[in-house]
PDB file of N, CA and C in Angstrom:
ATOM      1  N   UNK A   1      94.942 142.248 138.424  1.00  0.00           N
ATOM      2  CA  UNK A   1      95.331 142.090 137.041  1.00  0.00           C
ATOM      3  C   UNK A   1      95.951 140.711 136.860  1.00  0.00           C
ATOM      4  N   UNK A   2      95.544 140.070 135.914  1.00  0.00           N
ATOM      5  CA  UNK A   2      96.580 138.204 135.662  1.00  0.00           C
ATOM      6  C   UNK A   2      97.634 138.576 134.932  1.00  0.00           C
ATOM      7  N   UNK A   3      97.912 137.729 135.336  1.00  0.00           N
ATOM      8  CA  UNK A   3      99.324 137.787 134.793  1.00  0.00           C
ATOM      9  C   UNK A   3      99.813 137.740 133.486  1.00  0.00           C
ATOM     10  N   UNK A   4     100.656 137.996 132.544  1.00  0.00           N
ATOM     11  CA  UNK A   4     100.837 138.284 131.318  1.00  0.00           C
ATOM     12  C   UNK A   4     101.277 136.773 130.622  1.00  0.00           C
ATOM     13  N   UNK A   5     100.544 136.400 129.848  1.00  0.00           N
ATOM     14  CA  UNK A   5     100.458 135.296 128.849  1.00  0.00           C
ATOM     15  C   UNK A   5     101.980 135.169 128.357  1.00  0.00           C
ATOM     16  N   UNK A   6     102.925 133.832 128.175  1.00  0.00           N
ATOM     17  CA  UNK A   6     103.609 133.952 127.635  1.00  0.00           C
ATOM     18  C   UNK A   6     103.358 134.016 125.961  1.00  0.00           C
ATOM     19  N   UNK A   7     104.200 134.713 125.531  1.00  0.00           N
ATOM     20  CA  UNK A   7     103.646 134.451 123.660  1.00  0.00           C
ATOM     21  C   UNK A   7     104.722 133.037 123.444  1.00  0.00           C
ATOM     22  N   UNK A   8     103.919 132.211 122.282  1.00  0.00           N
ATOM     23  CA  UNK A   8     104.691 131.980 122.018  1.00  0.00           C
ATOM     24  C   UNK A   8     104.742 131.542 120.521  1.00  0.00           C
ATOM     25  N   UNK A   9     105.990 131.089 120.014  1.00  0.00           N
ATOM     26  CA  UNK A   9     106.625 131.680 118.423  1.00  0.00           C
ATOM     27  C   UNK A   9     107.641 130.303 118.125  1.00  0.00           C
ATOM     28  N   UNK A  10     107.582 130.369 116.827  1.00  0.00           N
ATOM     29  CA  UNK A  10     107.830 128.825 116.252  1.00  0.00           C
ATOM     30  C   UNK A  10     109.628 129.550 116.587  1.00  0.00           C
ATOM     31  N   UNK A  11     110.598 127.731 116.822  1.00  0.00           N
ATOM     32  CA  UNK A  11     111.727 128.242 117.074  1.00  0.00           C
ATOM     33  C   UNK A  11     112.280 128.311 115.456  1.00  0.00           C
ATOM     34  N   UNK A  12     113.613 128.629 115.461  1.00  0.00           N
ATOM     35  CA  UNK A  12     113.971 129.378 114.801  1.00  0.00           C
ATOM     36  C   UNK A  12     114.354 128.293 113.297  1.00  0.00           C
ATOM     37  N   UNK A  13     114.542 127.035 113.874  1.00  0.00           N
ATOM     38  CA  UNK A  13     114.861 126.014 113.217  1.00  0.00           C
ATOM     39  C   UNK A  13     113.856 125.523 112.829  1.00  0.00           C
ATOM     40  N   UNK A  14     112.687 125.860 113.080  1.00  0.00           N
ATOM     41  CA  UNK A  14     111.096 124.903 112.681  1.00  0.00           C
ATOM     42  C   UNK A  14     110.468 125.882 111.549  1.00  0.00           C
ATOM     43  N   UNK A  15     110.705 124.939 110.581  1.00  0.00           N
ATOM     44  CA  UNK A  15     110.123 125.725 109.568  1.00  0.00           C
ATOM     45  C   UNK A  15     109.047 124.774 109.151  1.00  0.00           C
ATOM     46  N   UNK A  16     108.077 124.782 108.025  1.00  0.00           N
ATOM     47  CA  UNK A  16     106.844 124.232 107.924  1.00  0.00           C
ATOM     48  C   UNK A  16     106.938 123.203 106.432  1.00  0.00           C
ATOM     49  N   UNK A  17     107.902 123.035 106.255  1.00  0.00           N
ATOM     50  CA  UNK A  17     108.404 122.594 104.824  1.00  0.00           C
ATOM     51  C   UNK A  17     108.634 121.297 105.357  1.00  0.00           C
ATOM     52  N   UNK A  18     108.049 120.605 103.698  1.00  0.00           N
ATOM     53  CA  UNK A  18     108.492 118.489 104.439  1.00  0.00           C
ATOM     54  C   UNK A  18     109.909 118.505 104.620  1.00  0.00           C
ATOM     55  N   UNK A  19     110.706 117.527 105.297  1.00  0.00           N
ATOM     56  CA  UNK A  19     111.779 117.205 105.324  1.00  0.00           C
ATOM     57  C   UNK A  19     112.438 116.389 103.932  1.00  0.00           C
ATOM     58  N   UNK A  20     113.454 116.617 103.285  1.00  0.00           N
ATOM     59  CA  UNK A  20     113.622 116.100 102.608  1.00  0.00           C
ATOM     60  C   UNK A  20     113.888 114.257 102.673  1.00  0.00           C
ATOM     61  N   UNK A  21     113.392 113.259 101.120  1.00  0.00           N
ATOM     62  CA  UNK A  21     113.159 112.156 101.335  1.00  0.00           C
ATOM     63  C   UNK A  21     114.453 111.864 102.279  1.00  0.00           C
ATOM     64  N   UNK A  22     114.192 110.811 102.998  1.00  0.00           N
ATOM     65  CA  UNK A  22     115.258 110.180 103.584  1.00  0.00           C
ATOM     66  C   UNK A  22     115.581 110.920 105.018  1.00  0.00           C
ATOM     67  N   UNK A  23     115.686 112.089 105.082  1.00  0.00           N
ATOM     68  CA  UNK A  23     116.056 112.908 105.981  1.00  0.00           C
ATOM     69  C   UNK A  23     114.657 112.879 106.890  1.00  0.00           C
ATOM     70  N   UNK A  24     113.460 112.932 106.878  1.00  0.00           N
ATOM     71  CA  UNK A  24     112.931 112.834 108.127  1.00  0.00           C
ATOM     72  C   UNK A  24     112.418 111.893 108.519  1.00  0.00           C
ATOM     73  N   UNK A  25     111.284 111.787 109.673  1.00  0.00           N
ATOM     74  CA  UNK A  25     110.840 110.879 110.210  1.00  0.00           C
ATOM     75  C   UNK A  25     110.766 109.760 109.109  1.00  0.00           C
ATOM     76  N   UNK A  26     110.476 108.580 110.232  1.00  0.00           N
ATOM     77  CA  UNK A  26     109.734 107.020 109.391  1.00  0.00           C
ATOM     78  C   UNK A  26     108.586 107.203 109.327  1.00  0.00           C
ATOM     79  N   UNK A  27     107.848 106.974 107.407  1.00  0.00           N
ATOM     80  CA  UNK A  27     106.967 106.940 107.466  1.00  0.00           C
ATOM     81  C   UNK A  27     106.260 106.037 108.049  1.00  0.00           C
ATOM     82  N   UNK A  28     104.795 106.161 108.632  1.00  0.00           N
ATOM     83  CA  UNK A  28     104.420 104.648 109.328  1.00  0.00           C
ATOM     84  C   UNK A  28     104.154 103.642 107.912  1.00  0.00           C
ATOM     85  N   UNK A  29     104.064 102.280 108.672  1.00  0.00           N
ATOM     86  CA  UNK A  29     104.008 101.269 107.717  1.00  0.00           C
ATOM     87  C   UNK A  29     102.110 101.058 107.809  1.00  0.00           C
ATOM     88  N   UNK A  30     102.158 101.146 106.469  1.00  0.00           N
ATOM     89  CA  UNK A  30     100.661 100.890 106.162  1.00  0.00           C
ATOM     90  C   UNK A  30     100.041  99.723 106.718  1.00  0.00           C
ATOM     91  N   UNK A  31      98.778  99.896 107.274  1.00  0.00           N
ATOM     92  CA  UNK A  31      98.223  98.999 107.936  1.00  0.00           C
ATOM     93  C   UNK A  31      97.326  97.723 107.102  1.00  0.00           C
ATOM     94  N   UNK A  32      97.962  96.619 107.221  1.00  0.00           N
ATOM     95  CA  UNK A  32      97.005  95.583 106.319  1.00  0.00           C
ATOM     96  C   UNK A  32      95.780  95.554 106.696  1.00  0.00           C
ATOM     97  N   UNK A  33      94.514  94.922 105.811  1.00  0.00           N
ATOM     98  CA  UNK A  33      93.227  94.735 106.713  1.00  0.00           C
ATOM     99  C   UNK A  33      93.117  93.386 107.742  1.00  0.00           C
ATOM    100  N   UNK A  34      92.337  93.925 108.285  1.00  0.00           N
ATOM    101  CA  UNK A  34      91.983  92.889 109.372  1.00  0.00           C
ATOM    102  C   UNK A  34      91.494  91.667 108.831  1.00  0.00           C
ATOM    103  N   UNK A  35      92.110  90.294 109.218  1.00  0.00           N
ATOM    104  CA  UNK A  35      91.834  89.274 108.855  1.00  0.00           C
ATOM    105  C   UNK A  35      91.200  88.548 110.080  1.00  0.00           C
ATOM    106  N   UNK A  36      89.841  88.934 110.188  1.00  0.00           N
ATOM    107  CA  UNK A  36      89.308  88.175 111.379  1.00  0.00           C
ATOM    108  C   UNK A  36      88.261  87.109 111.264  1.00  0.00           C
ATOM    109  N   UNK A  37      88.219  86.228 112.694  1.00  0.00           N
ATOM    110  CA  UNK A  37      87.632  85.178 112.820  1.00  0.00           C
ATOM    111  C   UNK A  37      86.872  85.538 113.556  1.00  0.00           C
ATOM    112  N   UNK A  38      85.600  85.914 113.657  1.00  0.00           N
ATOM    113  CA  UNK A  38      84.524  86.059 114.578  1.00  0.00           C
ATOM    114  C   UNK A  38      84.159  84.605 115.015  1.00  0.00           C
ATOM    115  N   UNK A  39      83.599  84.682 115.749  1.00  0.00           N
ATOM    116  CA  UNK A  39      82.909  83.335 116.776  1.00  0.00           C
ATOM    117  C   UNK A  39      81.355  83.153 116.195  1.00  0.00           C
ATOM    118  N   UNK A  40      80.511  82.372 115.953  1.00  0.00           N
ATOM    119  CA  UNK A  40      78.942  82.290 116.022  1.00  0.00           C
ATOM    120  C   UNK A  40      78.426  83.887 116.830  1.00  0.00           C
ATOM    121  N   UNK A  41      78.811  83.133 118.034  1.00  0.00           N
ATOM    122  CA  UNK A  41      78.405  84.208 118.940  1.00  0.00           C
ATOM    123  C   UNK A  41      78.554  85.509 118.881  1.00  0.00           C
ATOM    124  N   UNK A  42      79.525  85.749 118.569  1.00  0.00           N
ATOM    125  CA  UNK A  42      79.878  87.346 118.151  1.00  0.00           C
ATOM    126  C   UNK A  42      79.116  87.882 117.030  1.00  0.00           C
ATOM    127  N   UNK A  43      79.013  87.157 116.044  1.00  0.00           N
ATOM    128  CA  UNK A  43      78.694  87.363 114.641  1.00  0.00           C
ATOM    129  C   UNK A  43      76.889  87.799 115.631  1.00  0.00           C
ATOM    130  N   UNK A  44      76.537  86.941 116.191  1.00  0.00           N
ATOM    131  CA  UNK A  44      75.050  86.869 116.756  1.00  0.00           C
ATOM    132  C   UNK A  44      74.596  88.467 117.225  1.00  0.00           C
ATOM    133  N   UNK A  45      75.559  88.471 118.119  1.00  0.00           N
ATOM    134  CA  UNK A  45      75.743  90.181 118.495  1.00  0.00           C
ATOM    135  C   UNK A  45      75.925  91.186 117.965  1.00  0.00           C
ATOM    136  N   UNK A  46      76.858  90.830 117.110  1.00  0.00           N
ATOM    137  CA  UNK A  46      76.876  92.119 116.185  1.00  0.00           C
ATOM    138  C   UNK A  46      75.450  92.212 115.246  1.00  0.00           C
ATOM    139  N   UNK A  47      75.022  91.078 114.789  1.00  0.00           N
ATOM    140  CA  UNK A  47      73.907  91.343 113.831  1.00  0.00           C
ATOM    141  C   UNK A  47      72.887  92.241 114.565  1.00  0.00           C
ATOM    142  N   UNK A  48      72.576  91.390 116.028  1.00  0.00           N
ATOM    143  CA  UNK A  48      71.612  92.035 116.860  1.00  0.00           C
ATOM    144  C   UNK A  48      71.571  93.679 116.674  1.00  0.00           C
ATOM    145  N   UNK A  49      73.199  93.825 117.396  1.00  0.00           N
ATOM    146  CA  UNK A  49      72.877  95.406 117.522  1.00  0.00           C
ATOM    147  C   UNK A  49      72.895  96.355 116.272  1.00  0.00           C
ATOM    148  N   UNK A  50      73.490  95.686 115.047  1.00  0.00           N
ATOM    149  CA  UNK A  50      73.100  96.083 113.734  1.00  0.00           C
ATOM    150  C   UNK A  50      71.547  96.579 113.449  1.00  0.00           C
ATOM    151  N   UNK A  51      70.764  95.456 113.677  1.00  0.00           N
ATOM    152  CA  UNK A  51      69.075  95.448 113.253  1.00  0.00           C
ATOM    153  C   UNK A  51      68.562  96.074 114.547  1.00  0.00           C
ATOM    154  N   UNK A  52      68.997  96.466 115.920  1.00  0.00           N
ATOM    155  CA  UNK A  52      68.638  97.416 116.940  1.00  0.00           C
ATOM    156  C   UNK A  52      68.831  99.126 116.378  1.00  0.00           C
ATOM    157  N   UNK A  53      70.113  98.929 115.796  1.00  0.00           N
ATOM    158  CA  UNK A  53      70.693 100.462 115.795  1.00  0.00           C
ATOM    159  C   UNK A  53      69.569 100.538 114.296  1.00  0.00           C
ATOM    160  N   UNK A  54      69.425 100.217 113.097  1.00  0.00           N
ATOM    161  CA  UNK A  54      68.897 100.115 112.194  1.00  0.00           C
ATOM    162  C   UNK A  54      67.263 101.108 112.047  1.00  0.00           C
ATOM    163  N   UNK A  55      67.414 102.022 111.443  1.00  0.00           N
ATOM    164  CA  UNK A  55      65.626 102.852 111.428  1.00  0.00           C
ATOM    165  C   UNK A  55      64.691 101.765 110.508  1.00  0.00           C
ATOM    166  N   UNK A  56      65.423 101.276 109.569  1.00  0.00           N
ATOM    167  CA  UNK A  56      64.561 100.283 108.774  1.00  0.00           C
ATOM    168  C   UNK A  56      64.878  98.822 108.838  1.00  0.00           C
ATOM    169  N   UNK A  57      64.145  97.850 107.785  1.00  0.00           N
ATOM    170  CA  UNK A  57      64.238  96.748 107.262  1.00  0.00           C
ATOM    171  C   UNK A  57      65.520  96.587 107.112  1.00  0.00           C
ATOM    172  N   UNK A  58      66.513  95.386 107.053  1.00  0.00           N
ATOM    173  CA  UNK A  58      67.444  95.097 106.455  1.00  0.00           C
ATOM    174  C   UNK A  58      68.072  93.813 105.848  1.00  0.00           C
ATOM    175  N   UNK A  59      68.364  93.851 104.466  1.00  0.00           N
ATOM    176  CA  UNK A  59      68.862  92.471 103.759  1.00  0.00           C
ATOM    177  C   UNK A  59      69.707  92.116 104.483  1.00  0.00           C
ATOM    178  N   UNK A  60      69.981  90.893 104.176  1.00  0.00           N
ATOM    179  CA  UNK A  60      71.525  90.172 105.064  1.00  0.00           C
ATOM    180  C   UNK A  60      72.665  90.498 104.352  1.00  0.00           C
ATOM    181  N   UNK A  61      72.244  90.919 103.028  1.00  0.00           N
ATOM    182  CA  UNK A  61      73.461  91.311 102.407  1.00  0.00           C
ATOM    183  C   UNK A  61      73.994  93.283 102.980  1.00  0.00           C
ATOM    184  N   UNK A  62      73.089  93.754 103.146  1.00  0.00           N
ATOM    185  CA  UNK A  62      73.265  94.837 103.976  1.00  0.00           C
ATOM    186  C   UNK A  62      73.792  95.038 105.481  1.00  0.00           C
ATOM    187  N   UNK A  63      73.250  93.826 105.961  1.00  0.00           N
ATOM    188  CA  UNK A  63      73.963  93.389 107.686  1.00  0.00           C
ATOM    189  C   UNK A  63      75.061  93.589 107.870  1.00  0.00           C
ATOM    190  N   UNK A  64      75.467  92.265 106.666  1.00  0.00           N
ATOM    191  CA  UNK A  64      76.869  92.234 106.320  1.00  0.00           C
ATOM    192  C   UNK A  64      77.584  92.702 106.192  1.00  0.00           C
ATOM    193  N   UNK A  65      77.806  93.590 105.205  1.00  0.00           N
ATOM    194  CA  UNK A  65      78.273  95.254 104.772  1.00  0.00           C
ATOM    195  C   UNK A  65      78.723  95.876 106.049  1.00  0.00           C
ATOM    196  N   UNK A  66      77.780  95.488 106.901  1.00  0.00           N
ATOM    197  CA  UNK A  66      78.397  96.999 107.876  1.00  0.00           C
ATOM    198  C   UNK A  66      79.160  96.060 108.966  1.00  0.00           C
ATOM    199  N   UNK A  67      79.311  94.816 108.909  1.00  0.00           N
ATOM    200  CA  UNK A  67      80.295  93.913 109.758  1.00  0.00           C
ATOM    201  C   UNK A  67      81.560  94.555 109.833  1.00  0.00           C
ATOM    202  N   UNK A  68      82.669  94.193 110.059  1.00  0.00           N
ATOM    203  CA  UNK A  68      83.993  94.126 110.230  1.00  0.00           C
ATOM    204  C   UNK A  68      84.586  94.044 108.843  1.00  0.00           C
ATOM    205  N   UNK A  69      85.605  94.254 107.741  1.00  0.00           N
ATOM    206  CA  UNK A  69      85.756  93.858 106.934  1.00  0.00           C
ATOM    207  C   UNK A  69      86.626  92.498 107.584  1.00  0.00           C
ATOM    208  N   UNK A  70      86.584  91.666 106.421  1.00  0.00           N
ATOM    209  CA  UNK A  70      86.810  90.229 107.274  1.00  0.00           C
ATOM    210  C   UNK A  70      86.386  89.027 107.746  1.00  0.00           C
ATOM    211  N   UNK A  71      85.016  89.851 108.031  1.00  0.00           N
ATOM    212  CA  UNK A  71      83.854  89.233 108.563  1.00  0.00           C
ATOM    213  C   UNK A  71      82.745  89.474 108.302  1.00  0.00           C
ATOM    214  N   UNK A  72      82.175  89.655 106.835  1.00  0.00           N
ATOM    215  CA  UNK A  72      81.399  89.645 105.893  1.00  0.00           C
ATOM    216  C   UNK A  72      80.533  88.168 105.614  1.00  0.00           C
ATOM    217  N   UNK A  73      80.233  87.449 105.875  1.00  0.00           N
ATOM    218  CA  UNK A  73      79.994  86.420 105.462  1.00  0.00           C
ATOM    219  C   UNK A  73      78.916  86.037 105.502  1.00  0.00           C
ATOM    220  N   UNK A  74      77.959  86.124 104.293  1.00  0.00           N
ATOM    221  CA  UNK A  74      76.574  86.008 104.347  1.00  0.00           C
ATOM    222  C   UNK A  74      76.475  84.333 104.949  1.00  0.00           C
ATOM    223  N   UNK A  75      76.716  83.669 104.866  1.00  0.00           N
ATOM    224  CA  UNK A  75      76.000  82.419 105.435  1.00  0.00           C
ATOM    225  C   UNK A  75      76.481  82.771 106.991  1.00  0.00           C
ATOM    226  N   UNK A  76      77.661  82.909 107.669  1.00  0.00           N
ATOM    227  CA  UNK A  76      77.284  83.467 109.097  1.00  0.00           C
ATOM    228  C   UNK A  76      76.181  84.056 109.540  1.00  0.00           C
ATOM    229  N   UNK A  77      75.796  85.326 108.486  1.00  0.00           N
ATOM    230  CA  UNK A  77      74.846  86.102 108.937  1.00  0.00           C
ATOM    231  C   UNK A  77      73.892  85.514 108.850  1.00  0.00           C
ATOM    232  N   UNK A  78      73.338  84.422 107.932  1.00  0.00           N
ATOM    233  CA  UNK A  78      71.968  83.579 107.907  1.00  0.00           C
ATOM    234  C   UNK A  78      71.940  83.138 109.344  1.00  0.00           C
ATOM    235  N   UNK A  79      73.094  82.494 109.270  1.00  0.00           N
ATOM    236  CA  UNK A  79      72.918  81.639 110.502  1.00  0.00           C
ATOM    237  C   UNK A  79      72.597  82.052 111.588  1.00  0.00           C
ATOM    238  N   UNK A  80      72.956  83.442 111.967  1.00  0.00           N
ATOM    239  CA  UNK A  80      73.031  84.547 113.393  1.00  0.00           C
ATOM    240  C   UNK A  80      71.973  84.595 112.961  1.00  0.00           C
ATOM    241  N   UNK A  81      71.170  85.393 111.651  1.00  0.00           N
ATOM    242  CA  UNK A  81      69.527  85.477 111.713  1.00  0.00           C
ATOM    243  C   UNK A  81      68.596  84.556 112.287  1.00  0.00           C
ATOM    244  N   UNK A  82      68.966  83.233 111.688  1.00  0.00           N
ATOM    245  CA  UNK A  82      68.130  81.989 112.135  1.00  0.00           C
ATOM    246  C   UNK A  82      68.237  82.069 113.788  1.00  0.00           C
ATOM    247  N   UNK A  83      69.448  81.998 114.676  1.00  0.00           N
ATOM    248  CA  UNK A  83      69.590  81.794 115.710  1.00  0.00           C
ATOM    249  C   UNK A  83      68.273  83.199 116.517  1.00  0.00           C
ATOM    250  N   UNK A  84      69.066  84.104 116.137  1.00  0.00           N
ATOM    251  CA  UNK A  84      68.344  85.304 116.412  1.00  0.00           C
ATOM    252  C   UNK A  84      66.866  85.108 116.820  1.00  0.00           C
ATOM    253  N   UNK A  85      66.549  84.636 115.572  1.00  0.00           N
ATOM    254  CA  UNK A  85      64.969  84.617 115.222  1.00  0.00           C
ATOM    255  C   UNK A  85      64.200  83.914 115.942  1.00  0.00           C
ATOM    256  N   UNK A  86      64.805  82.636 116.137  1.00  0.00           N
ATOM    257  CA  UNK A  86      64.602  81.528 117.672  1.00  0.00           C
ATOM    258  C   UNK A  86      64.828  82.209 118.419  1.00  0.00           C
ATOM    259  N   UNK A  87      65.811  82.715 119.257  1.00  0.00           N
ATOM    260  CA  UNK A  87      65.937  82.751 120.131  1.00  0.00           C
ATOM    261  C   UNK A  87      65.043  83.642 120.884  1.00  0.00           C
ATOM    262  N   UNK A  88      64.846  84.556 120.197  1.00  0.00           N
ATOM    263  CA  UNK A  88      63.748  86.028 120.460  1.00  0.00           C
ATOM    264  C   UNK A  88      62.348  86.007 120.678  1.00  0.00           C
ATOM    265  N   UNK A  89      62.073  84.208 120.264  1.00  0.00           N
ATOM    266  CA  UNK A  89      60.699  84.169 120.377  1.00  0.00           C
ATOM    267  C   UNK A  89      59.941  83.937 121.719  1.00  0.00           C
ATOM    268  N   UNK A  90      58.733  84.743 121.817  1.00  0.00           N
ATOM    269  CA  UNK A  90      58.076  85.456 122.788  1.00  0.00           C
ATOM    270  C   UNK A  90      58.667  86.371 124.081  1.00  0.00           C
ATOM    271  N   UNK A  91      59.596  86.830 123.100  1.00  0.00           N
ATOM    272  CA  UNK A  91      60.515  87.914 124.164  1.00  0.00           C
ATOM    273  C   UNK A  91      60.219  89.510 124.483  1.00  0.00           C
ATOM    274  N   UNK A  92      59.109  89.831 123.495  1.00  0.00           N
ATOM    275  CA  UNK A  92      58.815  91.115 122.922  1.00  0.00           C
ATOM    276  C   UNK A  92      59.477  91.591 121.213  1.00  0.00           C
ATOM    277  N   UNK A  93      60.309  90.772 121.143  1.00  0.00           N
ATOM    278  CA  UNK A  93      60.650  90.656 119.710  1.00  0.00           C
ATOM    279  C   UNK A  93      60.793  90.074 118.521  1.00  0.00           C
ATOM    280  N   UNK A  94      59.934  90.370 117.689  1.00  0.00           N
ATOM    281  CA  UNK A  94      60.226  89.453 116.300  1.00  0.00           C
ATOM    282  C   UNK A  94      60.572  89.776 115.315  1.00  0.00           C
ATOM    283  N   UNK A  95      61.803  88.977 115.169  1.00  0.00           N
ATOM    284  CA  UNK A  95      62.915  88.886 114.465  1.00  0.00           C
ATOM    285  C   UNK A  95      62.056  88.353 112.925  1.00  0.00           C
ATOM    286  N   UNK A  96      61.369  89.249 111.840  1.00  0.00           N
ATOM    287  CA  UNK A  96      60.895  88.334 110.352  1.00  0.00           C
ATOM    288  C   UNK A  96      61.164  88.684 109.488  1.00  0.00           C
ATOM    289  N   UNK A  97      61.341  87.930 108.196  1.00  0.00           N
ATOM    290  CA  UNK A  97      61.773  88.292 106.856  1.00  0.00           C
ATOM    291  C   UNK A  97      60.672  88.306 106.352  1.00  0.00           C
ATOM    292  N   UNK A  98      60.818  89.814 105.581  1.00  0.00           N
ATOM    293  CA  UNK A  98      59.902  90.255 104.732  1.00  0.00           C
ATOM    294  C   UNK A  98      60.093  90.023 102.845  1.00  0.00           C
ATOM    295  N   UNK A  99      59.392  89.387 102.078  1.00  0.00           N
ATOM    296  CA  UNK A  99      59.875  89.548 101.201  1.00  0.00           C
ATOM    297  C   UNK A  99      60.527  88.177 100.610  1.00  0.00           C
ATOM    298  N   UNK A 100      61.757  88.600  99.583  1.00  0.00           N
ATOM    299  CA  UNK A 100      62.848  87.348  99.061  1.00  0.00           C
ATOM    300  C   UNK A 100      63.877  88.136  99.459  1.00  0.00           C
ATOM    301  N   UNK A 101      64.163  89.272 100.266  1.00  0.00           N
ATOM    302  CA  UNK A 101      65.411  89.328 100.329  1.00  0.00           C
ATOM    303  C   UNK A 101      65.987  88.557 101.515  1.00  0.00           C
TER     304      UNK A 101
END
């Protein structure tokens, strides 16, 4: 036979009610957004695995979007495209824009 489970039961002082203002914990301090500086290079990578992970086509203005907030920046992302697009050539992958977007 195992052995008998302890039960256990809220103590006697814990009740489920907020603490009144002032009286409990510190609220945390709200977190500002991220103000970041990506590198070329990074920006390069992230696009990559953006248009890897991706089932379809995608605008640069859509790339973007799913960056970092911070690091939104459509002319980066041109630029990572352009690089991209060189760089990939005769690799098994081509990197092309379809379209005007």
């Amino acid at each position: 036979m195992a052995p008998a489970r302890p039960v256990m039961s809220p103590r006697e002082d814990d009740d489920d009610t907020d603490p009144a203002p002032g009286q409990g914990p510190a609220a945390e301090p709200a977190l500002a957004p991220l103000d970041l500086f990506l590198d070329a290079a990074t920006v390069e990578r992230l696009v990559e695995a953006i248009l890897f992970a991706s089932a379809q086509p995608m605008t640069p203005r859509e790339i973007a979007g799913r960056l970092p907030e911070g690091a939104q920046d459509p002319a980066a992302v041109d630029a990572a495209l352009s690089t991209l697009a060189g760089r990939d050539v005769g690799r098994g992958v081509d990197l092309v824009r379809k379209g005007a977007a």
